[in-house]
Protein backbone atom coordinates (compact mmCIF):
# COMPACT_ATOMS: atom_id res chain seq x y z
CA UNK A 1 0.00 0.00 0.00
CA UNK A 2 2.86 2.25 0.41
CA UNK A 3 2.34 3.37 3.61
CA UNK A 4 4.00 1.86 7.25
CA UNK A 5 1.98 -0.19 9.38
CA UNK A 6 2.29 2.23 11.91
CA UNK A 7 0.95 4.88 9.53
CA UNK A 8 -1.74 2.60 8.15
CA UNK A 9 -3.34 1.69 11.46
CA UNK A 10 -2.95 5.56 12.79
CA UNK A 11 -5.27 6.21 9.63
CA UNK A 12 -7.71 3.06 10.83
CA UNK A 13 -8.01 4.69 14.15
CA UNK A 14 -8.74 8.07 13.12
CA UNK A 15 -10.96 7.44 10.50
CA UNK A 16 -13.37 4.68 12.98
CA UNK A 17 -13.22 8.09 15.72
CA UNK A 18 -14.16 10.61 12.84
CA UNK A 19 -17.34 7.84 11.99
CA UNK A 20 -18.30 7.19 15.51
CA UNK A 21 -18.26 11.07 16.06
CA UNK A 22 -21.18 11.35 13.39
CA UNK A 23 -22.57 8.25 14.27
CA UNK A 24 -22.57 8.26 18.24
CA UNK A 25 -23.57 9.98 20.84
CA UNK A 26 -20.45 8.49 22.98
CA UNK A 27 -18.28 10.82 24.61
CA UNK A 28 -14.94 11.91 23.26
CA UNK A 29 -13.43 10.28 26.46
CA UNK A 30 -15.09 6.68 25.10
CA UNK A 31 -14.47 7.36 21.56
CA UNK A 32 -10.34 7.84 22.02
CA UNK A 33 -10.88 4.56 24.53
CA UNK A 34 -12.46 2.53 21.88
CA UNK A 35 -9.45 3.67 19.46
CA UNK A 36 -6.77 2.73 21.54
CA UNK A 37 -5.83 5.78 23.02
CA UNK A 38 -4.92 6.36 26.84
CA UNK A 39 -5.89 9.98 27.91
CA UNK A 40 -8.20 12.23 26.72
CA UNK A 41 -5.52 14.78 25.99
CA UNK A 42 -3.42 12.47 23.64
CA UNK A 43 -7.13 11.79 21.31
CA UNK A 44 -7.65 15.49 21.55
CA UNK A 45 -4.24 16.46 20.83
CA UNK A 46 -3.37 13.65 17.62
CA UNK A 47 -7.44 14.34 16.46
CA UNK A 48 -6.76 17.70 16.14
CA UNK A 49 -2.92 17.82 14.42
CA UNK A 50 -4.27 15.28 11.94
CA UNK A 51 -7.59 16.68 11.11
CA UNK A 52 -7.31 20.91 11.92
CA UNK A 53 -10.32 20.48 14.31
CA UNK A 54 -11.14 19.32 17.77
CA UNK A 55 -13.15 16.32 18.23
CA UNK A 56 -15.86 18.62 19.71
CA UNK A 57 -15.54 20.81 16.63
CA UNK A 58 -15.51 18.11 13.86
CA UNK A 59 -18.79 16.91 15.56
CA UNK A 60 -20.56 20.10 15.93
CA UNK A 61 -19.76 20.92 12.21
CA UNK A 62 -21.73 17.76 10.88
CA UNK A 63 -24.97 18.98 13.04
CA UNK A 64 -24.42 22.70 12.15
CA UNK A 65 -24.14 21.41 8.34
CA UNK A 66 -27.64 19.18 8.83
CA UNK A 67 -29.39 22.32 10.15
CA UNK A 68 -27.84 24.25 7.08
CA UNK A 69 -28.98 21.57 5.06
CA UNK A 70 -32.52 21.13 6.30
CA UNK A 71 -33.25 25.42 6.29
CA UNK A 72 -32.67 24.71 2.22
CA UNK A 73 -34.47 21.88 2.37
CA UNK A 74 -37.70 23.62 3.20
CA UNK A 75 -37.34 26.87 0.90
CA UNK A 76 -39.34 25.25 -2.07
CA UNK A 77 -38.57 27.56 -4.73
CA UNK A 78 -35.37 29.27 -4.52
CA UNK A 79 -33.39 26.60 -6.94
CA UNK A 80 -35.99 27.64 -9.66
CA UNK A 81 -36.13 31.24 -9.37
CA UNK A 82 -32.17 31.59 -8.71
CA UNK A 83 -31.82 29.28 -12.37
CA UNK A 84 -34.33 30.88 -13.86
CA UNK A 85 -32.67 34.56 -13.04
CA UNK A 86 -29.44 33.32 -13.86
CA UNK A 87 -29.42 31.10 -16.90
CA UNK A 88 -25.95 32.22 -18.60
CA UNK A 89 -24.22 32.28 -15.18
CA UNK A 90 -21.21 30.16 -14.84
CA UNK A 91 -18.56 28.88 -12.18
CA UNK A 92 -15.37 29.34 -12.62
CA UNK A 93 -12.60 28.22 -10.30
CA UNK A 94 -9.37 26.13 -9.79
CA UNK A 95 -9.38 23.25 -7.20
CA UNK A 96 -5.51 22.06 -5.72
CA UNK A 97 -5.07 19.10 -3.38
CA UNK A 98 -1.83 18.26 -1.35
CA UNK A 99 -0.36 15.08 -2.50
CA UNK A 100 1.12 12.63 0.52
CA UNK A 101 4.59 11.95 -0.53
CA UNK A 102 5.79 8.22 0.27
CA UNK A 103 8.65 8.07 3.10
């Protein structure tokens, strides 16, 4: 796969606490247990170096998203008229991605 073992299961762990985040309403104390790690600290401190937000944060931001998500839900026109206002508009953009290089 290209990547250490060590590296490999690191990405195991983190990606099973970012799903039982969403998924769970276990604490952040119980979700770094069920991964493996000792303290609360040393979850909060790796979660957060690896994915730029707090536990806390990265499970906040999925309900704040939802409730974003839901307010659009129930305005029942606004794709149509915004479309139908806008029918030579266009998007226009570049997208860049960082690239893990193999050690």
């Amino acid at each position: 796969m290209g990547l250490s073992p060590l590296y490999y299961v690191s990405s195991l762990r983190l990606q099973k606490a970012k799903d039982l985040l969403l998924s769970t309403n276990l604490t952040i104390r119980d979700i770094g247990t069920e991964i493996g790690k000792q303290s609360l600290g040393t979850f909060t401190t790796r979660f957060t170096e690896k994915v730029g937000v707090t536990p806390s944060q990265f499970r906040n931001s999925m309900m704040q998203a939802d409730n974003r998500l839901r307010s659009l839900q129930e305005l029942t026109d606004w794709c149509e008229l915004y479309f139908l206002s806008n029918q030579y508009a266009s998007i226009a953009g570049t997208v860049q991605g960082a690239f893990l290089s193999k050690v």
